[in-house]
C-alpha atoms as a PDB file:
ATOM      1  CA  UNK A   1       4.178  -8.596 -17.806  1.00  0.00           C
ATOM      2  CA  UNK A   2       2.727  -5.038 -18.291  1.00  0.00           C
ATOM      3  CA  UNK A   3       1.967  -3.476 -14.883  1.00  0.00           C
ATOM      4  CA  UNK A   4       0.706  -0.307 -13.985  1.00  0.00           C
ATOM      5  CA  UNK A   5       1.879   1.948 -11.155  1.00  0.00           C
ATOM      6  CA  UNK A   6      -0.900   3.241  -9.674  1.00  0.00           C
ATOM      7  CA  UNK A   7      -1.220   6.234  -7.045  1.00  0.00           C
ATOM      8  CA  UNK A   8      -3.867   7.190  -5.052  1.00  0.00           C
ATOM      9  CA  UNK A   9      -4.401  10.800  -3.664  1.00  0.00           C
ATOM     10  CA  UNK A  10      -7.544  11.952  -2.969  1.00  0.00           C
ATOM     11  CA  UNK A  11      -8.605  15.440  -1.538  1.00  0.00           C
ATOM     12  CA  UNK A  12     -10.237  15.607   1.696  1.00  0.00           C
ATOM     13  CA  UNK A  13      -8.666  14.344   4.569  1.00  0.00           C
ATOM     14  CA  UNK A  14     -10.042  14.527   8.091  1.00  0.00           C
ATOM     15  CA  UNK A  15      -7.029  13.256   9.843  1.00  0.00           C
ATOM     16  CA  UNK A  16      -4.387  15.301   8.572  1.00  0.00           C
ATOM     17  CA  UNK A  17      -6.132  17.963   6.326  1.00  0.00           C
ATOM     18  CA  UNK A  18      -3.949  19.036   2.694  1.00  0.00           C
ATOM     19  CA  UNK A  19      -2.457  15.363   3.760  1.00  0.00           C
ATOM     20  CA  UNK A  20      -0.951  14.483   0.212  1.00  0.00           C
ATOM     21  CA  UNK A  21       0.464  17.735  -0.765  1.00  0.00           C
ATOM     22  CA  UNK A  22       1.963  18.380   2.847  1.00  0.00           C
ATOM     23  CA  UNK A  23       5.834  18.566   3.352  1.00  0.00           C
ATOM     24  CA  UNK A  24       7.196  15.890   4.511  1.00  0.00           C
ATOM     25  CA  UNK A  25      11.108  15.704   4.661  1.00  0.00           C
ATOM     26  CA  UNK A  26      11.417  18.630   2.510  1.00  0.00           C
ATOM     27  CA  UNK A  27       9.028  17.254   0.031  1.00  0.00           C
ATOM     28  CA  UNK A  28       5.351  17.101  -0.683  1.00  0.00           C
ATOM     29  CA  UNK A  29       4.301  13.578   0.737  1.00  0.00           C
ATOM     30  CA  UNK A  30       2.979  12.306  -2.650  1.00  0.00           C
ATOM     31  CA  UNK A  31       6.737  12.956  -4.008  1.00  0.00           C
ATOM     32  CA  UNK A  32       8.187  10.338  -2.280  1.00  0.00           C
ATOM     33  CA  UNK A  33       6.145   7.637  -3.752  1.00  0.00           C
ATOM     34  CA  UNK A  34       6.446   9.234  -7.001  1.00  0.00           C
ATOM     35  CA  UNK A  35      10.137   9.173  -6.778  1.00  0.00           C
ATOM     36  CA  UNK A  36       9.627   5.376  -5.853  1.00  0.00           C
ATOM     37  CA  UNK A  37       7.885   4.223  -8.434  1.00  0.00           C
ATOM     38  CA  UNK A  38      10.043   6.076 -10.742  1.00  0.00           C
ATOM     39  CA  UNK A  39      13.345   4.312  -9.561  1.00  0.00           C
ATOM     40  CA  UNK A  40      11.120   1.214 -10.681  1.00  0.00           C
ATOM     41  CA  UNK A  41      12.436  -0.157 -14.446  1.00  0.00           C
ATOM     42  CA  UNK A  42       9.700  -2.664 -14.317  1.00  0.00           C
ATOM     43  CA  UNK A  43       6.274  -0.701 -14.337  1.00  0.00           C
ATOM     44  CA  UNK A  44       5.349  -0.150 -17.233  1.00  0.00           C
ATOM     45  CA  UNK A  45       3.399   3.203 -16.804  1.00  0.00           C
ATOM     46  CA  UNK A  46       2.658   5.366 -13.648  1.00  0.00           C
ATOM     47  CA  UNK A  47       0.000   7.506 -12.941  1.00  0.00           C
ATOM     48  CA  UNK A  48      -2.180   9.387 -10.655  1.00  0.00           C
ATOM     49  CA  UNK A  49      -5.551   8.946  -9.406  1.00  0.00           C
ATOM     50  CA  UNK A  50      -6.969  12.146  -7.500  1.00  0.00           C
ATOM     51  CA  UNK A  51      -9.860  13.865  -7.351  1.00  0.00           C
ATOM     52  CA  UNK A  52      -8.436  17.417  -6.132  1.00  0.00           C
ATOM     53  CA  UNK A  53      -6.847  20.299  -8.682  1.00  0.00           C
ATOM     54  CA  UNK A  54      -4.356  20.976  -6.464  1.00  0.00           C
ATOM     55  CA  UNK A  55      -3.083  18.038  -5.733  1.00  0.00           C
ATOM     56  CA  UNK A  56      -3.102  17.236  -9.636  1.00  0.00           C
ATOM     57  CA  UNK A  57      -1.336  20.466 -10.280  1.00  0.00           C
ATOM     58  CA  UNK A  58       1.376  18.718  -7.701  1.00  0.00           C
ATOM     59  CA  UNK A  59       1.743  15.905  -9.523  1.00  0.00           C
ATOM     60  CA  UNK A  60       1.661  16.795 -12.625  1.00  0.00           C
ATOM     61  CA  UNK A  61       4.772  19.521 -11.508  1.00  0.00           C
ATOM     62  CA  UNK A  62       6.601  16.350 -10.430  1.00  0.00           C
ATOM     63  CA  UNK A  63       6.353  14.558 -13.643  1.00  0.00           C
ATOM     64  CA  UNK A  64       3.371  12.510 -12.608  1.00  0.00           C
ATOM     65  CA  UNK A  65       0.875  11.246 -15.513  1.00  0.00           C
ATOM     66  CA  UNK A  66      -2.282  12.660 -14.335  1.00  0.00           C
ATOM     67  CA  UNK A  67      -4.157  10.851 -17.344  1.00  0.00           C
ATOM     68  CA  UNK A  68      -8.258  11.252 -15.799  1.00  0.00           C
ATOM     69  CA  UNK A  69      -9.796  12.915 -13.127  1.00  0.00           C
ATOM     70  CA  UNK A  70     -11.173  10.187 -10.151  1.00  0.00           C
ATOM     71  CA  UNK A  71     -14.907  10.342  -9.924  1.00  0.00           C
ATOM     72  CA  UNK A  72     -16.469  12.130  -6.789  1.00  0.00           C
ATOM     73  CA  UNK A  73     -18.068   8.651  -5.737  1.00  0.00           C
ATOM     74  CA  UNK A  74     -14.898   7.334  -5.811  1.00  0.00           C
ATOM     75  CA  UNK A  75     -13.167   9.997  -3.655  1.00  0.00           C
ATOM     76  CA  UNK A  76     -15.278   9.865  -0.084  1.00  0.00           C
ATOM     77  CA  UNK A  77     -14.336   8.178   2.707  1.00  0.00           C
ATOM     78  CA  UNK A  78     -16.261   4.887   2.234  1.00  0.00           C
ATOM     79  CA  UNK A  79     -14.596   4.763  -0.816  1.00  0.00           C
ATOM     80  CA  UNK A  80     -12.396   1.690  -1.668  1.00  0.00           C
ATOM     81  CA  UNK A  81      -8.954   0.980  -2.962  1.00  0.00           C
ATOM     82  CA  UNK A  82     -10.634  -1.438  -5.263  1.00  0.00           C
ATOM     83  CA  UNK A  83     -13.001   0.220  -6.458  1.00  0.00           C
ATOM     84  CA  UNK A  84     -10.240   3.089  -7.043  1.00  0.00           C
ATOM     85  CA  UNK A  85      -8.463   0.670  -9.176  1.00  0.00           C
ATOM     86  CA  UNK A  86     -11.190  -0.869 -11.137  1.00  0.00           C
ATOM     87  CA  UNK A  87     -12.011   2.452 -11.873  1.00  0.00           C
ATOM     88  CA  UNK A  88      -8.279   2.848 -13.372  1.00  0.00           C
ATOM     89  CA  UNK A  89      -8.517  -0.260 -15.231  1.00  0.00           C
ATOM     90  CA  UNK A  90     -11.928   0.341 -16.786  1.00  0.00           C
ATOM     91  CA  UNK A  91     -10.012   3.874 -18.128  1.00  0.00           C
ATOM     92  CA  UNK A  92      -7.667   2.218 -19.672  1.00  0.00           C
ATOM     93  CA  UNK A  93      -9.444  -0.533 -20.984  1.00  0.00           C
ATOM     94  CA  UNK A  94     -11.670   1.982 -22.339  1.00  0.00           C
ATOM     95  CA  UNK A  95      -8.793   3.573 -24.288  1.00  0.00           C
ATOM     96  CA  UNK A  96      -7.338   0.853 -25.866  1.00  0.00           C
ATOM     97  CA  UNK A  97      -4.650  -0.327 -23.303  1.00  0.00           C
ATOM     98  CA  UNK A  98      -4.360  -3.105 -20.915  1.00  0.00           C
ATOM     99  CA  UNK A  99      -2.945  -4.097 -18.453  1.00  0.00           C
ATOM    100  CA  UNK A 100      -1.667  -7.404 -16.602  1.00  0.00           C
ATOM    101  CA  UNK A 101      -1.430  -6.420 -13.204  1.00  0.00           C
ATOM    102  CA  UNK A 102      -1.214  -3.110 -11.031  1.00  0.00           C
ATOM    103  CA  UNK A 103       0.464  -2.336  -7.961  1.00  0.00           C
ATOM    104  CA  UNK A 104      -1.070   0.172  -5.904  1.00  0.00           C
ATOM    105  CA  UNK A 105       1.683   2.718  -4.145  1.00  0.00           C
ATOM    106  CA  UNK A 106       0.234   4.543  -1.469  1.00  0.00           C
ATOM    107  CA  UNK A 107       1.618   8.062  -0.219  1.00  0.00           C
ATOM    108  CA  UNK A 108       0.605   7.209   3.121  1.00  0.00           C
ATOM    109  CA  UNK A 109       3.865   4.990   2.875  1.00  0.00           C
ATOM    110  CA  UNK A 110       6.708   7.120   2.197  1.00  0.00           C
ATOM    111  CA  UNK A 111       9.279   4.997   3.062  1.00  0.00           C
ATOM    112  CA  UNK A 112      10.475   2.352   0.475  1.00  0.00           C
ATOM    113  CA  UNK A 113      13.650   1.025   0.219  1.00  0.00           C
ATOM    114  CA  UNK A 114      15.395   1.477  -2.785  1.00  0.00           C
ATOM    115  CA  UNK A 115      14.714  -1.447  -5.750  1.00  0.00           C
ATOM    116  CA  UNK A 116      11.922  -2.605  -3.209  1.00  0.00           C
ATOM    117  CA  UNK A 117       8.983  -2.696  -5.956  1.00  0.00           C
ATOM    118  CA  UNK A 118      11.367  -4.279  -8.617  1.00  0.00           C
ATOM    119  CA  UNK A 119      11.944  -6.761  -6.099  1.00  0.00           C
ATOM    120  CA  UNK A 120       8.217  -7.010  -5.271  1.00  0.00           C
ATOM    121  CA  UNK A 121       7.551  -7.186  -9.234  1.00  0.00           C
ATOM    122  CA  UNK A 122      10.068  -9.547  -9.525  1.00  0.00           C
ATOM    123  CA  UNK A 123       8.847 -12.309  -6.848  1.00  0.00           C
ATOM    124  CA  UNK A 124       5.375 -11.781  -8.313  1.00  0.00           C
ATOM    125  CA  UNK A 125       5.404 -12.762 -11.450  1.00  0.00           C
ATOM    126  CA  UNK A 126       7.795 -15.132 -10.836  1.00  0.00           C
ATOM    127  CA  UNK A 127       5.747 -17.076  -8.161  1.00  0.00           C
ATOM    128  CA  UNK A 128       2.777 -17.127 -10.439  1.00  0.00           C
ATOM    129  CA  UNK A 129       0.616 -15.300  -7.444  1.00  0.00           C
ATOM    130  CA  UNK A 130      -2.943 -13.473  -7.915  1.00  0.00           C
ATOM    131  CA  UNK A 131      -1.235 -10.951  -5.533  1.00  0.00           C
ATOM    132  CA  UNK A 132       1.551  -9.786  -3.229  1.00  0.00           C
ATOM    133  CA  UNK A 133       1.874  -7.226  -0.528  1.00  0.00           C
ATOM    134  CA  UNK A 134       4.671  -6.188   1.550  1.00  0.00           C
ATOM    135  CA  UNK A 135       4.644  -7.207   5.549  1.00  0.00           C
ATOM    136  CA  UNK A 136       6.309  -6.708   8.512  1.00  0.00           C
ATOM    137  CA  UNK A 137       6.492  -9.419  11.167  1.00  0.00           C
ATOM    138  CA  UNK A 138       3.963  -9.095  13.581  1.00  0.00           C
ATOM    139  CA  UNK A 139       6.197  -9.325  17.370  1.00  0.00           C
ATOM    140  CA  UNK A 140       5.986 -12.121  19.495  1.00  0.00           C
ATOM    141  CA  UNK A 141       3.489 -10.834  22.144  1.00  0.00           C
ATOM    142  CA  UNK A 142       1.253  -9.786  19.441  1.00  0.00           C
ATOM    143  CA  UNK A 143       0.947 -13.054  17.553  1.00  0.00           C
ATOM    144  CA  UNK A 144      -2.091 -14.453  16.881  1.00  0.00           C
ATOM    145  CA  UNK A 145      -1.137 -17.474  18.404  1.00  0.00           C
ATOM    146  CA  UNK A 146      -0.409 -15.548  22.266  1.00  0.00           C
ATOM    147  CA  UNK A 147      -3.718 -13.162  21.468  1.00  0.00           C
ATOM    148  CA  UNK A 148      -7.733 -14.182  22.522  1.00  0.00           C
ATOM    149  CA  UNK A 149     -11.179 -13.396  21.524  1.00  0.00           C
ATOM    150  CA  UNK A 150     -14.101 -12.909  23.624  1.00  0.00           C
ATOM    151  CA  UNK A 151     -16.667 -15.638  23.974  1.00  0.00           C
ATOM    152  CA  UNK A 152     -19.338 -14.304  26.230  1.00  0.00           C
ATOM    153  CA  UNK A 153     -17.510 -13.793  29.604  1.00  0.00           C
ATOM    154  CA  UNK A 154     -14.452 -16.155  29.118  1.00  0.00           C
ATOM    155  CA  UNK A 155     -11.250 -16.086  26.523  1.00  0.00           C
ATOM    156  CA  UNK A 156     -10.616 -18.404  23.816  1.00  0.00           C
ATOM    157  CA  UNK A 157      -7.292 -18.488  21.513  1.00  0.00           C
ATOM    158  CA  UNK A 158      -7.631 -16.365  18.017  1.00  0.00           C
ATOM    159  CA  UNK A 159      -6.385 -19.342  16.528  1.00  0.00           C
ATOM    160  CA  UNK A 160      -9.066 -21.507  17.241  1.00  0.00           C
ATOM    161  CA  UNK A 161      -6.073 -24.167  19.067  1.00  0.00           C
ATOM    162  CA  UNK A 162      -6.993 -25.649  22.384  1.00  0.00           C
ATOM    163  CA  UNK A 163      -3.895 -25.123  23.554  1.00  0.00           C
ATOM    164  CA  UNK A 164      -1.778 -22.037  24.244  1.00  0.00           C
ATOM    165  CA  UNK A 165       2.234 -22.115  22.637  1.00  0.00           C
ATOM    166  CA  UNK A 166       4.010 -21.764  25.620  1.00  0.00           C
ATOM    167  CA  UNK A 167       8.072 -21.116  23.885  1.00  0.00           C
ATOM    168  CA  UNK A 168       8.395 -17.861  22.143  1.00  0.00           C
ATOM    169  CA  UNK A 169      10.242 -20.140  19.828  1.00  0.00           C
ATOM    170  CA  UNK A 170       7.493 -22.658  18.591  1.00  0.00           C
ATOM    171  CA  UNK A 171       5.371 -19.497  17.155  1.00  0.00           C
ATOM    172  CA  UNK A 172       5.206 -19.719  13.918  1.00  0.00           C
ATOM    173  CA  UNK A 173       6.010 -15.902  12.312  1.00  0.00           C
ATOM    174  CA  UNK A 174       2.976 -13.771  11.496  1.00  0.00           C
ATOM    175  CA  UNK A 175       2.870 -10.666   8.955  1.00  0.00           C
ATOM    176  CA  UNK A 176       1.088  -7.353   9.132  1.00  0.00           C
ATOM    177  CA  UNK A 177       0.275  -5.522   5.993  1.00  0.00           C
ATOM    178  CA  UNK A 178       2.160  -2.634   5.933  1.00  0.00           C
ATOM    179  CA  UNK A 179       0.650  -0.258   3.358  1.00  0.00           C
ATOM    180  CA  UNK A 180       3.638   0.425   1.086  1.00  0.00           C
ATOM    181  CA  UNK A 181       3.090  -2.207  -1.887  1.00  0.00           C
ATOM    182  CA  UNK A 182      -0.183  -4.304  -2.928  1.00  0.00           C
ATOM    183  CA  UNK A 183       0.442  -6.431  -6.569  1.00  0.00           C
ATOM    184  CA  UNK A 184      -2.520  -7.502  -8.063  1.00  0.00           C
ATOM    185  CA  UNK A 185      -3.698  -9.578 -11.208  1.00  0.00           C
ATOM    186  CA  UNK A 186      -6.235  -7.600 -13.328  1.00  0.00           C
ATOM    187  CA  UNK A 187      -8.465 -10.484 -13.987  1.00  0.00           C
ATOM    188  CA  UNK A 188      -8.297 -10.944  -9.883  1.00  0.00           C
ATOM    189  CA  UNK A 189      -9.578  -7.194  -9.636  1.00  0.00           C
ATOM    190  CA  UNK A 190     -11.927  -7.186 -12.405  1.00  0.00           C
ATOM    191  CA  UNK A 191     -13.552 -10.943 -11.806  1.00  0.00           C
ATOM    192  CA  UNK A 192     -13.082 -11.835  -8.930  1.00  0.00           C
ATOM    193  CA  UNK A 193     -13.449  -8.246  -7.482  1.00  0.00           C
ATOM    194  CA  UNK A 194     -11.041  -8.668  -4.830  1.00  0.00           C
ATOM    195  CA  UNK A 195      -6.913  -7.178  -4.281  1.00  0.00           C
ATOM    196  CA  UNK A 196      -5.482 -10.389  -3.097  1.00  0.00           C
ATOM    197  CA  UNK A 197      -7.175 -13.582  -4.661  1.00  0.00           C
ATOM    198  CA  UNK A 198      -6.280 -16.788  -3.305  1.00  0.00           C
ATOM    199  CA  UNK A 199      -2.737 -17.227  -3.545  1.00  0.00           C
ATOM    200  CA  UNK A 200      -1.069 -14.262  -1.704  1.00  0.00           C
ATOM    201  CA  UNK A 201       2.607 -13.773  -2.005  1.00  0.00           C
ATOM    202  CA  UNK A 202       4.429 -11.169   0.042  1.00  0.00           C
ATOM    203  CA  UNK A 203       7.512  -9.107   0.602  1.00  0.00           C
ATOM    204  CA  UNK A 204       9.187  -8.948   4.174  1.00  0.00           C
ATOM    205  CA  UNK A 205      10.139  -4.620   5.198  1.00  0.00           C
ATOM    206  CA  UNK A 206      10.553  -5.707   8.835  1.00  0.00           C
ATOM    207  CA  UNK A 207      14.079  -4.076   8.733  1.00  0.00           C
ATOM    208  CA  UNK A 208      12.610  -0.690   6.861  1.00  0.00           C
ATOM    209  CA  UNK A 209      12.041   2.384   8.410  1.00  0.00           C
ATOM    210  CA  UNK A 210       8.395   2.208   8.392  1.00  0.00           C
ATOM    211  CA  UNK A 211       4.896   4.202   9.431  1.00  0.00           C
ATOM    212  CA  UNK A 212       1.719   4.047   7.496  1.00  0.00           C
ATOM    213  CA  UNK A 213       0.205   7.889   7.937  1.00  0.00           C
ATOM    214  CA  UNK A 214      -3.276   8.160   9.142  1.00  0.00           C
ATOM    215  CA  UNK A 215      -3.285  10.570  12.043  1.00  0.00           C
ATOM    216  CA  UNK A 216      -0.833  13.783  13.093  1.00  0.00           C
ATOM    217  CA  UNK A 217       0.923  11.302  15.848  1.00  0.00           C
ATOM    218  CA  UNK A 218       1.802   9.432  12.368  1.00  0.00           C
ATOM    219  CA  UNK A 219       2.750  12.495  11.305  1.00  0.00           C
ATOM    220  CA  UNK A 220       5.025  13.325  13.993  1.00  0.00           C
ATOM    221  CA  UNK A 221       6.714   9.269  13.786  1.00  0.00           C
ATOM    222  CA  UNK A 222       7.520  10.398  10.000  1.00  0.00           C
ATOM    223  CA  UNK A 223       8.976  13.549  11.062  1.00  0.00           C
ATOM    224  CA  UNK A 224      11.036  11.851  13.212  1.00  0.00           C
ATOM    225  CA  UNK A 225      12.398   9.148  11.077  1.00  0.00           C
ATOM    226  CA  UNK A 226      13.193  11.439   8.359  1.00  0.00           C
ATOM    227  CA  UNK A 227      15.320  13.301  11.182  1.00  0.00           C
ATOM    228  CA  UNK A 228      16.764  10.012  12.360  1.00  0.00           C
ATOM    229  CA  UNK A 229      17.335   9.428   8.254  1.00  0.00           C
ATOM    230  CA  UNK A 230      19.696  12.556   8.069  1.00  0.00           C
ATOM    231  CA  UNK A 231      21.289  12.325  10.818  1.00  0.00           C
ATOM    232  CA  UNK A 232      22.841   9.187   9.777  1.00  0.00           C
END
């Protein structure tokens, strides 16, 4: 299967302004999902999609295939990470080369185990999914099952279930999404004009230092498990 490694870095961040190209850990934060994909030996080509010179001049200093510019539609915040892919696709198609599937590696996740997106890869196209994304297990008091939704004035169960689980043990586990790897089929992007399809597989990182960077207290949790990292 020929799968591209895709990674998005636009300019323009609100949050945490220079975001991409900021050091984390004694690196630019895009570096560490280069270096990740580049420990993969089953992506067939990785490259950059980014709006911003300077963050292409990054990249491209890292050994980063910088192979188009992203559009400015494609670089606000409204913008998706479909669209953002379709658009890479479309590229490609464009130029003569296709692709089966491509898995999207964002820099806001900067920590991924070693051989994790081989092993991702590997369950993929072996499961015969339209997708798979990594997840962490969502903890017991947060489970859908224990949470409610408001009807008017009273509660009712997420679920839908008339009845409340009362054992910790009976809940069945539930995943979050956890930013650092989403799989995709190209004829699931490009038809179908959705990332995950119908049949979603995943990858479990519960046990993985984790943080998905959006805001400076994000920031501050990666700071602190790269600290916690060296220490060890």
């Amino acid at each position: 299967m020929k799968i591209l490694g895709l990674i998005p870095a636009r300019g323009g961040s609100k949050g945490i302004p220079g975001k991409n190209i900021r050091f984390l850990g004694g690196k630019p934060l895009l570096q560490h999902s280069i270096e990740a994909a580049k420990r993969s030996i089953l992506l067939s080509r990785i490259v950059l999609s980014s709006d911003e010179e300077e963050i292409i001049t990054t990249a491209k200093k890292l050994g980063l295939e910088v192979p188009f510019v992203r559009p400015q539609e494609l670089a606000g915040d409204s913008s998706s990470s479909l669209e953002v892919i379709q658009h890479a696709i479309r590229f490609f198609s464009q130029e003569g080369e296709n692709f089966d599937a491509v898995c999207l590696l964002q820099p806001t996740s900067p920590f991924r185990r070693s051989g994790l997106i081989d092993e991702a890869i590997e369950k993929f196209t072996s499961g015969n999914f339209d997708s798979l994304v990594s997840v962490r297990e969502v903890p017991a008091d947060y489970n859908p099952h224990w949470t409610f939704e408001a009807e008017n004035d009273s509660l009712k169960i997420a679920t839908g279930e008339k009845e409340i689980i009362n054992r910790r043990q009976e809940l069945p586990k539930a995943y979050h999404r956890d930013g650092a790897i989403y799989l995709t089929r190209t004829e699931v992007l490009m038809e179908k004009h959705s990332l995950y399809g119908k049949n979603i597989g995943f990858i479990d990182t519960t046990g993985d230092p984790y943080v998905n960077i959006d805001t400076p207290e994000d920031w501050e949790e990666a700071e602190r498990i790269f600290a916690m990292i060296n220490e060890q």
